[in-house]
Protein backbone atom coordinates (compact mmCIF):
# COMPACT_ATOMS: atom_id res chain seq x y z
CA UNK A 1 108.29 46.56 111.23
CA UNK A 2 110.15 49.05 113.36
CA UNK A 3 109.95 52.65 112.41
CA UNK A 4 113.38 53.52 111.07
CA UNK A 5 115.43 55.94 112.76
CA UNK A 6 117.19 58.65 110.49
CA UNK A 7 120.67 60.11 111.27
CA UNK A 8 120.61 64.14 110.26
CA UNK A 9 123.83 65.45 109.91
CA UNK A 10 122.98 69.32 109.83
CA UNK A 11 126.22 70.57 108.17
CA UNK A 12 125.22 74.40 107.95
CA UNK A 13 123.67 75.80 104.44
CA UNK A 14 121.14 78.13 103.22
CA UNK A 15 118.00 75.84 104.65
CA UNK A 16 118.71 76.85 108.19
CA UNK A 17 119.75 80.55 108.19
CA UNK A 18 118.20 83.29 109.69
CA UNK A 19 118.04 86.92 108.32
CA UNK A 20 120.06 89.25 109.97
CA UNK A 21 121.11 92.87 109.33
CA UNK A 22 124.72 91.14 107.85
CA UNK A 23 122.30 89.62 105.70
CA UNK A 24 121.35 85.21 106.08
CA UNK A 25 123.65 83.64 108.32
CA UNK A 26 123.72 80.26 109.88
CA UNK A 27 122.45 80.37 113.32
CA UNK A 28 122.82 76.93 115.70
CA UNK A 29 119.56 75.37 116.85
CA UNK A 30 117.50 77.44 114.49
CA UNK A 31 117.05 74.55 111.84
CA UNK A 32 115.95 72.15 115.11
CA UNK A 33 113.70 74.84 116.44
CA UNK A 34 111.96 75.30 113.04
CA UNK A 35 111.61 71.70 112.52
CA UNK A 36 110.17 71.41 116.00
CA UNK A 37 107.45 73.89 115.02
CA UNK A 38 106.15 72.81 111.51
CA UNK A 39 103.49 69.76 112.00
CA UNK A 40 104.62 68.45 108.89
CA UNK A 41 107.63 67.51 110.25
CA UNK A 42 105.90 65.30 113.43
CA UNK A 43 103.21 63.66 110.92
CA UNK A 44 102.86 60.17 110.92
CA UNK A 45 104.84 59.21 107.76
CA UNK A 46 108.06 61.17 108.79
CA UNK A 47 110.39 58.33 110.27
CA UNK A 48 112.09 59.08 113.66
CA UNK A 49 115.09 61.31 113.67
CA UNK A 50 117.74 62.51 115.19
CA UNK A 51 119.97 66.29 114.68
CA UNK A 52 124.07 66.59 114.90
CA UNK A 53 124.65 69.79 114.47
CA UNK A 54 128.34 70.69 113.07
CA UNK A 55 130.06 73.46 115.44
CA UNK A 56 130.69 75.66 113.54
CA UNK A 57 127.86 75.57 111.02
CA UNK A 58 129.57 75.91 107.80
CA UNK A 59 128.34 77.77 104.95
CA UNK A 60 129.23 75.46 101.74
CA UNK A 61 131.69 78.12 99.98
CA UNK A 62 133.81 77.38 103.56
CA UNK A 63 133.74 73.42 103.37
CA UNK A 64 137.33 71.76 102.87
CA UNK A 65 138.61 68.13 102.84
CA UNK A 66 139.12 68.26 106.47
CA UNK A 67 135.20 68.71 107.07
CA UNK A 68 134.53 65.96 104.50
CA UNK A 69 136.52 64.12 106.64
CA UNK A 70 135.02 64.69 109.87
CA UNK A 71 131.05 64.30 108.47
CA UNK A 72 132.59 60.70 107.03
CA UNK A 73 133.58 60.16 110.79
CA UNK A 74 130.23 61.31 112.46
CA UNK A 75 128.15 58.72 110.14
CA UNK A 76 130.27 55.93 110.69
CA UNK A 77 130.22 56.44 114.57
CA UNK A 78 126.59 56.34 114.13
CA UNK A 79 126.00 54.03 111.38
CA UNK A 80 124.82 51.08 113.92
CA UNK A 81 122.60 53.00 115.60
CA UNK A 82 120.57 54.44 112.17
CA UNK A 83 118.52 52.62 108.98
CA UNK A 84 120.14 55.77 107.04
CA UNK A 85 121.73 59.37 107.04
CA UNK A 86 120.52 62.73 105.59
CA UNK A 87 123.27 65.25 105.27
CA UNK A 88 121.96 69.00 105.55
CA UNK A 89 124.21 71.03 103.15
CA UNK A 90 124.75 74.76 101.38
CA UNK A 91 124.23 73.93 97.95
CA UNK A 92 127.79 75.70 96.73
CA UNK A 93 129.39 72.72 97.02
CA UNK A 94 127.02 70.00 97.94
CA UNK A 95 127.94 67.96 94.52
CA UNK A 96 131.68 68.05 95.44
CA UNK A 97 130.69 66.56 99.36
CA UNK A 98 128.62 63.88 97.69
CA UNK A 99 131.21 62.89 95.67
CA UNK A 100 133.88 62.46 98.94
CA UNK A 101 131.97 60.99 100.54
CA UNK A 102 131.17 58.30 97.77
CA UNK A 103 135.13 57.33 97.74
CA UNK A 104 135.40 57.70 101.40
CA UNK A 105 132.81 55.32 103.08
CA UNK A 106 133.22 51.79 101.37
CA UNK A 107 130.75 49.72 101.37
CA UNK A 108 127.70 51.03 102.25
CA UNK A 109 124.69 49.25 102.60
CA UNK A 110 122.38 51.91 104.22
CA UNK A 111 121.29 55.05 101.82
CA UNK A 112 123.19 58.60 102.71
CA UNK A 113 121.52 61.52 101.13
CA UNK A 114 122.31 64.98 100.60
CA UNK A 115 120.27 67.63 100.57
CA UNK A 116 119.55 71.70 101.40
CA UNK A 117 117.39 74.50 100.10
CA UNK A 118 117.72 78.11 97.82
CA UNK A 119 115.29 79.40 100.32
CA UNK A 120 116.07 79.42 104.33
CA UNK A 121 113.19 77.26 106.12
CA UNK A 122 112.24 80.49 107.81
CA UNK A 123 110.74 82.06 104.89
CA UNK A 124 106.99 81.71 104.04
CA UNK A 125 107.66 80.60 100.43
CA UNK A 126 110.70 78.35 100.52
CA UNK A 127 112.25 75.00 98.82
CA UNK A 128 113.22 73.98 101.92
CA UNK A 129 110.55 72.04 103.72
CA UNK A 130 109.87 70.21 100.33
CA UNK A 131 113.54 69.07 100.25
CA UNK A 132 113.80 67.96 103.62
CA UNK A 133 110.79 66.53 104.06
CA UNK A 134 110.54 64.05 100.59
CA UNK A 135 114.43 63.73 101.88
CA UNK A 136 113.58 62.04 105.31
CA UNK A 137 110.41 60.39 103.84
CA UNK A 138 112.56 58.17 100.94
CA UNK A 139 114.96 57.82 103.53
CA UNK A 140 112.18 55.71 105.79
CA UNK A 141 110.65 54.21 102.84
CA UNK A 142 113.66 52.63 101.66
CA UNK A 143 116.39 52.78 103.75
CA UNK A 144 116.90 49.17 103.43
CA UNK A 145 117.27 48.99 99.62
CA UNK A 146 118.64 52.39 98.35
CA UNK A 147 122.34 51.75 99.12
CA UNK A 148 125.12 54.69 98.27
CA UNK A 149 125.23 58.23 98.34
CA UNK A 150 122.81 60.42 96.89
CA UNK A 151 121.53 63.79 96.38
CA UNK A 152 118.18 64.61 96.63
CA UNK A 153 116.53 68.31 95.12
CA UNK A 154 113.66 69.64 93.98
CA UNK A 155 111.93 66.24 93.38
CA UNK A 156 114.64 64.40 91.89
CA UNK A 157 116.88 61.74 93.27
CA UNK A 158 120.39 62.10 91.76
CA UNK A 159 123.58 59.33 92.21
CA UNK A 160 125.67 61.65 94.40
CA UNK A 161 129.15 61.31 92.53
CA UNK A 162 127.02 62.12 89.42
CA UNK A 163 125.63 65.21 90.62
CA UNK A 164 126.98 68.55 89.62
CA UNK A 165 125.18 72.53 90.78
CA UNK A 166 123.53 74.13 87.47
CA UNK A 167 121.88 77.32 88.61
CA UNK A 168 122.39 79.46 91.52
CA UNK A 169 118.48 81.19 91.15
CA UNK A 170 116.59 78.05 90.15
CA UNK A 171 114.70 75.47 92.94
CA UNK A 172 116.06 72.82 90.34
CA UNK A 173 119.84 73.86 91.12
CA UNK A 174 121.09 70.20 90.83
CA UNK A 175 121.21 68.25 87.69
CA UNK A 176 122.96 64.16 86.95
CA UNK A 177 124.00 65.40 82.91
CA UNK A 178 125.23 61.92 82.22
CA UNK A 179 123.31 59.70 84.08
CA UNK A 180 119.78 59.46 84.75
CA UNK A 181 117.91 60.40 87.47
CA UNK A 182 117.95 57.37 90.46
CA UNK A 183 115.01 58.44 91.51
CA UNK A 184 111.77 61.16 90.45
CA UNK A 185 108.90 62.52 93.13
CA UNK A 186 105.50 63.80 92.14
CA UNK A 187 102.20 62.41 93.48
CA UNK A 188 104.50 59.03 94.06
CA UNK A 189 108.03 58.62 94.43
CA UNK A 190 109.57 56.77 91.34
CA UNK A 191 112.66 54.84 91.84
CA UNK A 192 114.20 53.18 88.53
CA UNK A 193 115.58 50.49 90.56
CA UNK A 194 117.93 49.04 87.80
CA UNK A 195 120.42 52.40 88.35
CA UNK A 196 120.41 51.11 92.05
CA UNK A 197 123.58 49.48 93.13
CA UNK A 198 122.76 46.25 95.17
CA UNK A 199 122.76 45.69 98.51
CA UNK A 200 126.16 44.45 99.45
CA UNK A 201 125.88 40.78 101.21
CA UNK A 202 127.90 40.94 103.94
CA UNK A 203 126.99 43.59 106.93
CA UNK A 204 130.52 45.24 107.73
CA UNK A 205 130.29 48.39 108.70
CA UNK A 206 132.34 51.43 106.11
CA UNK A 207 136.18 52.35 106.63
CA UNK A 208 136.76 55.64 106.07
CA UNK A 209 139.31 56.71 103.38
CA UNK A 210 141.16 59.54 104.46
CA UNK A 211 140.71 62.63 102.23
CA UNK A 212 142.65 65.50 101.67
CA UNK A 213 146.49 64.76 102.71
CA UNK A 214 147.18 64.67 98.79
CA UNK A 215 147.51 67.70 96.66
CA UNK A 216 145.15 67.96 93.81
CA UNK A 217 143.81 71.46 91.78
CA UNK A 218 142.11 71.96 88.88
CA UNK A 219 142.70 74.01 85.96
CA UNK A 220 140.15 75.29 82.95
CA UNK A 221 141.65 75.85 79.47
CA UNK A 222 140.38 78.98 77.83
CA UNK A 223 141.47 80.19 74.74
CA UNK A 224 144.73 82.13 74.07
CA UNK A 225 145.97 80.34 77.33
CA UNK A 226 149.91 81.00 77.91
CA UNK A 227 152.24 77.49 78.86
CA UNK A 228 153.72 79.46 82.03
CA UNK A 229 149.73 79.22 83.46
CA UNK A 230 149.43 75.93 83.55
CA UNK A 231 153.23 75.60 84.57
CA UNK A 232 152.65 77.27 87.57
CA UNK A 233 149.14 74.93 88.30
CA UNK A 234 151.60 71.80 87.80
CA UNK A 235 154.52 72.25 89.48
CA UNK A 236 155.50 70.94 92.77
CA UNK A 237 153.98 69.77 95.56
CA UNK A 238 151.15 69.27 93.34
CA UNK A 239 150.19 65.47 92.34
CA UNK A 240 147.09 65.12 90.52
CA UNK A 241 145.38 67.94 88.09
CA UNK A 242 141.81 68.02 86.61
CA UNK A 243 142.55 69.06 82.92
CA UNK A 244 138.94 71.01 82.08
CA UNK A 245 139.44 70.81 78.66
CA UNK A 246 137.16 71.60 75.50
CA UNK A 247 134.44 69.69 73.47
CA UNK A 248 135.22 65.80 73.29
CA UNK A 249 138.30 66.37 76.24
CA UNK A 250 140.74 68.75 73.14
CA UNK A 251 143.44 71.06 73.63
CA UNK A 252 145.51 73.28 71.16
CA UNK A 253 147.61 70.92 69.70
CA UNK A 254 149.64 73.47 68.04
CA UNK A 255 151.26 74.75 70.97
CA UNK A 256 154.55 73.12 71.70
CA UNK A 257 155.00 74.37 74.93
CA UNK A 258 151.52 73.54 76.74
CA UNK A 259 152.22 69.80 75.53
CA UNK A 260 155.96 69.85 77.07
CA UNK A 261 154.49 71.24 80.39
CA UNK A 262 152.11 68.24 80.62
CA UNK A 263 154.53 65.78 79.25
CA UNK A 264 157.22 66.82 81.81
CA UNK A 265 155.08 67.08 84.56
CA UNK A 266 153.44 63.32 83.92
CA UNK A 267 157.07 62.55 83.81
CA UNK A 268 157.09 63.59 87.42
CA UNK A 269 154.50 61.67 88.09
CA UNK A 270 151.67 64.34 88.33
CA UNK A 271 148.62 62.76 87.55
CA UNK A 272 146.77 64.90 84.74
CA UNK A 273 142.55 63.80 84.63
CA UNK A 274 141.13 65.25 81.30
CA UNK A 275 137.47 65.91 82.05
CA UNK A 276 134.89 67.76 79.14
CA UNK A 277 133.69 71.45 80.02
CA UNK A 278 130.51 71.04 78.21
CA UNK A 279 127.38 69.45 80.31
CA UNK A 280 126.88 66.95 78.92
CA UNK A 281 128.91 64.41 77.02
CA UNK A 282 132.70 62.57 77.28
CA UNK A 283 136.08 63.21 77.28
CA UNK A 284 137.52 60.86 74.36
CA UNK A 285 141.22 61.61 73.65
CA UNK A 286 140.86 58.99 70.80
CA UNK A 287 138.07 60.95 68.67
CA UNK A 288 140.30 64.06 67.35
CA UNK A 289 143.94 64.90 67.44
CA UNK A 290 143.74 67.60 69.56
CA UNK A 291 142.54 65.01 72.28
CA UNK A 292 145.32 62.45 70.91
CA UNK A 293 147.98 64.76 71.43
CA UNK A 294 147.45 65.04 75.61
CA UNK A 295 146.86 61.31 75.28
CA UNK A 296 150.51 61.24 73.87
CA UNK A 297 152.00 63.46 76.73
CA UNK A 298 150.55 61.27 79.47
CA UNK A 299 147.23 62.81 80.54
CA UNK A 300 144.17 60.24 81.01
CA UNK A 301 140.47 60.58 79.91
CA UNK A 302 138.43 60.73 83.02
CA UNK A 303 135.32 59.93 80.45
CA UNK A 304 131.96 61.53 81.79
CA UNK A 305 132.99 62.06 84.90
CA UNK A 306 131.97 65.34 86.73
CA UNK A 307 134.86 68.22 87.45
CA UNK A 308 133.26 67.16 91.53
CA UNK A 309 133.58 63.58 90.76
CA UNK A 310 137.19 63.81 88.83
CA UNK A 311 138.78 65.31 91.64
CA UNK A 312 137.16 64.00 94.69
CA UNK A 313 138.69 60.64 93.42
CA UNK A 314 142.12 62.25 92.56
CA UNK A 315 141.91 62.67 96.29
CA UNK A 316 140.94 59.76 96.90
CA UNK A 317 143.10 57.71 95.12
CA UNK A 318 146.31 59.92 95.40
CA UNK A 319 145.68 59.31 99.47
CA UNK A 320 145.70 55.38 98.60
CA UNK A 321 148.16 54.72 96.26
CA UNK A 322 151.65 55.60 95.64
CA UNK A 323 152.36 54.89 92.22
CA UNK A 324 151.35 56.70 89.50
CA UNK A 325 150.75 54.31 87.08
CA UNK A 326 147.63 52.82 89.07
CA UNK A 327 146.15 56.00 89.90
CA UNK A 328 146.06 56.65 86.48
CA UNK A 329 144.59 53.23 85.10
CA UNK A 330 142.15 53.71 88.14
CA UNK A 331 141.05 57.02 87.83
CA UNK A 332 139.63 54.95 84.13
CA UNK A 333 137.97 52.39 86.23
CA UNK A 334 134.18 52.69 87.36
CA UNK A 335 134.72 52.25 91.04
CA UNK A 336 131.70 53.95 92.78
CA UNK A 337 129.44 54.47 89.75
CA UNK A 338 131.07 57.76 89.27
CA UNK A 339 131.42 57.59 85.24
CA UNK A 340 130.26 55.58 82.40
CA UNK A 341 132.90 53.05 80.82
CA UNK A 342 133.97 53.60 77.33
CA UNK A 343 132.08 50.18 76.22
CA UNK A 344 129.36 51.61 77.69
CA UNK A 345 129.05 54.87 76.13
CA UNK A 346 126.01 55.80 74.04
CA UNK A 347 126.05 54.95 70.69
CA UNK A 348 125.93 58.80 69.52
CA UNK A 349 129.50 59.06 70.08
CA UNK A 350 129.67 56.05 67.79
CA UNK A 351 127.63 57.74 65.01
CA UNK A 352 130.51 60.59 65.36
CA UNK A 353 132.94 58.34 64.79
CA UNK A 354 131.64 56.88 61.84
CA UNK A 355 130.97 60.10 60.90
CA UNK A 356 134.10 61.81 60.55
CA UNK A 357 135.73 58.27 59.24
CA UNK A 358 133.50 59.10 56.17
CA UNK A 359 135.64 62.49 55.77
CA UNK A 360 138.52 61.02 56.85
């Protein structure tokens, strides 16, 4: 079979920087020229690749909708030309980029993978060359079965829209709380091939979604929080909110004028995504009354979706649709394998509910 032929979309990051006396900074044609000189990277069981390099190299902390936008553009110019795409990435905001670009470019039938490093490339002890190297090597292995977007770190394969940063001083930065892993590397690499999407029938190549033209924040509750805070967060122009909110997706229920904030502004037709703080676990407005209450002044449950995940597809779907209504009933639909449906939960939240029933 041909050798397949890997698109790298070198985005800026951490993997590629150079040390300076300003301290690591990205620095164009040093992540080629290091590439160029490590054998590993010319062995035998690398596929073929080619480097776009962004201009300017971006660190991640500096990405915005508009770049999500162009790197959408760049793959789909070149998706005929590929088997599949690595995107080189800072790590601040990788999970929210793999997200986009899970909304954006529908359907997919060739595997896009993120991935970047703690460590610059440059240094003798590094994360990098592991990363990019397993990265490109799954990519050639299986480009032709591993549909979607994904992010790939420190040996573990992660569904991109499930993907969310966990420690800034760790190699294992990355972790999928809520879904499995799509993929594990040691001696061999491990796909669980059930958590795969299939390959989609019909070889059309991706529309891109434009992302970005809505507006869309987010807000985290904290304790002791005043109304006018989250006033200010909802008013006009914005359209769609990510609610952080504790535990099982609660709120104080006991304060009058944080409910009539959300109610009025879902009145308005802000869209208002409740999403849990914690890890791990669900937002289920049905499970206490604290959740019922913002259930009762219009906000949805955006179930186990990531804070990345929940707003990439307010984007998303505030860009596409007009009304309201349907962006709220989708933003409750599993439409890229971004969250679990509520039939589908695991039956521990079911124990809790029969739980509490017995004190109820």
């Amino acid at each position: 079979m041909p050798t397949p032929r890997i698109f790298i979309a070198y985005t800026g990051g951490t993997i590629g920087m150079k040390q300076t006396e300003e301290g690591y900074v990205p620095s164009s044609g040093y992540l080629q020229q290091l590439m160029a000189e490590i054998p590993a990277f010319q062995a035998d069981d690398v596929p073929d690749y080619d480097v776009y390099e962004f201009d300017p190299l971006l660190d991640s902390a500096n990405m915005t909708p508009d770049d999500w936008g162009h790197l959408a553009r760049v793959i789909r110019e070149h998706y005929r030309s590929y088997d599949g795409f690595l995107v080189v990435h800072g790590t601040d905001t990788m999970a929210f980029t793999a997200s986009a670009l899970s909304f954006m470019l529908h359907p997919l039938d060739k595997p896009i993978v993120l991935t970047g490093s703690q460590i610059p490339l440059a240094e003798s002890r590094n994360d990098a060359q592991g990363n990019l190297l397993t990265a490109l090597q799954l990519l050639g292995t299986y480009a032709d079965r591993l549909p979607g977007v994904y992010l790939y770190f420190d040996d573990a394969l992660l569904r991109g829209n499930r993907a969310t940063k966990v420690n800034a001083d760790a190699f294992a930065a990355f972790a999928s709380p809520n879904f499995p892993p799509v993929g594990t590397v040691g001696i061999n690499a491990d796909i669980t091939w059930p958590l795969v999407p299939p390959v989609p029938d019909d070889d059309v190549l991706p529309s891109v979604a434009p992302l970005g033209r809505a507006t869309v924040a987010a807000f985290r509750l904290f304790p002791g929080l005043k109304a006018e805070y989250l006033e200010t967060v909802l008013a006009p122009p914005v359209q769609g909110v990510v609610l952080e909110c504790f535990g099982s997706g609660n709120a104080p229920s006991n304060n009058e004028q944080f409910l009539s904030a959300l109610r009025r502004a879902t009145e308005r037709g802000v869209v208002i995504v409740d999403v849990t703080q914690t890890l791990r676990g669900t937002a289920d407005l049905n499970l206490y009354a604290t959740g019922r209450a913002l259930r009762e002044a219009g906000v949805v449950s955006g179930y186990d979706m990531t804070s990345e995940a929940a707003l990439s597809k307010l984007y998303y779907l505030l860009d596409q649709e007009e009304d309201p209504g349907e962006v709220r009933r989708l933003m409750q639909q599993n439409l890229r394998g971004e969250l679990t449906p509520p039939e589908e939960v695991p039956s521990a939240l079911g124990r809790t509910r029969q739980r509490l029933a017995r004190f109820r």
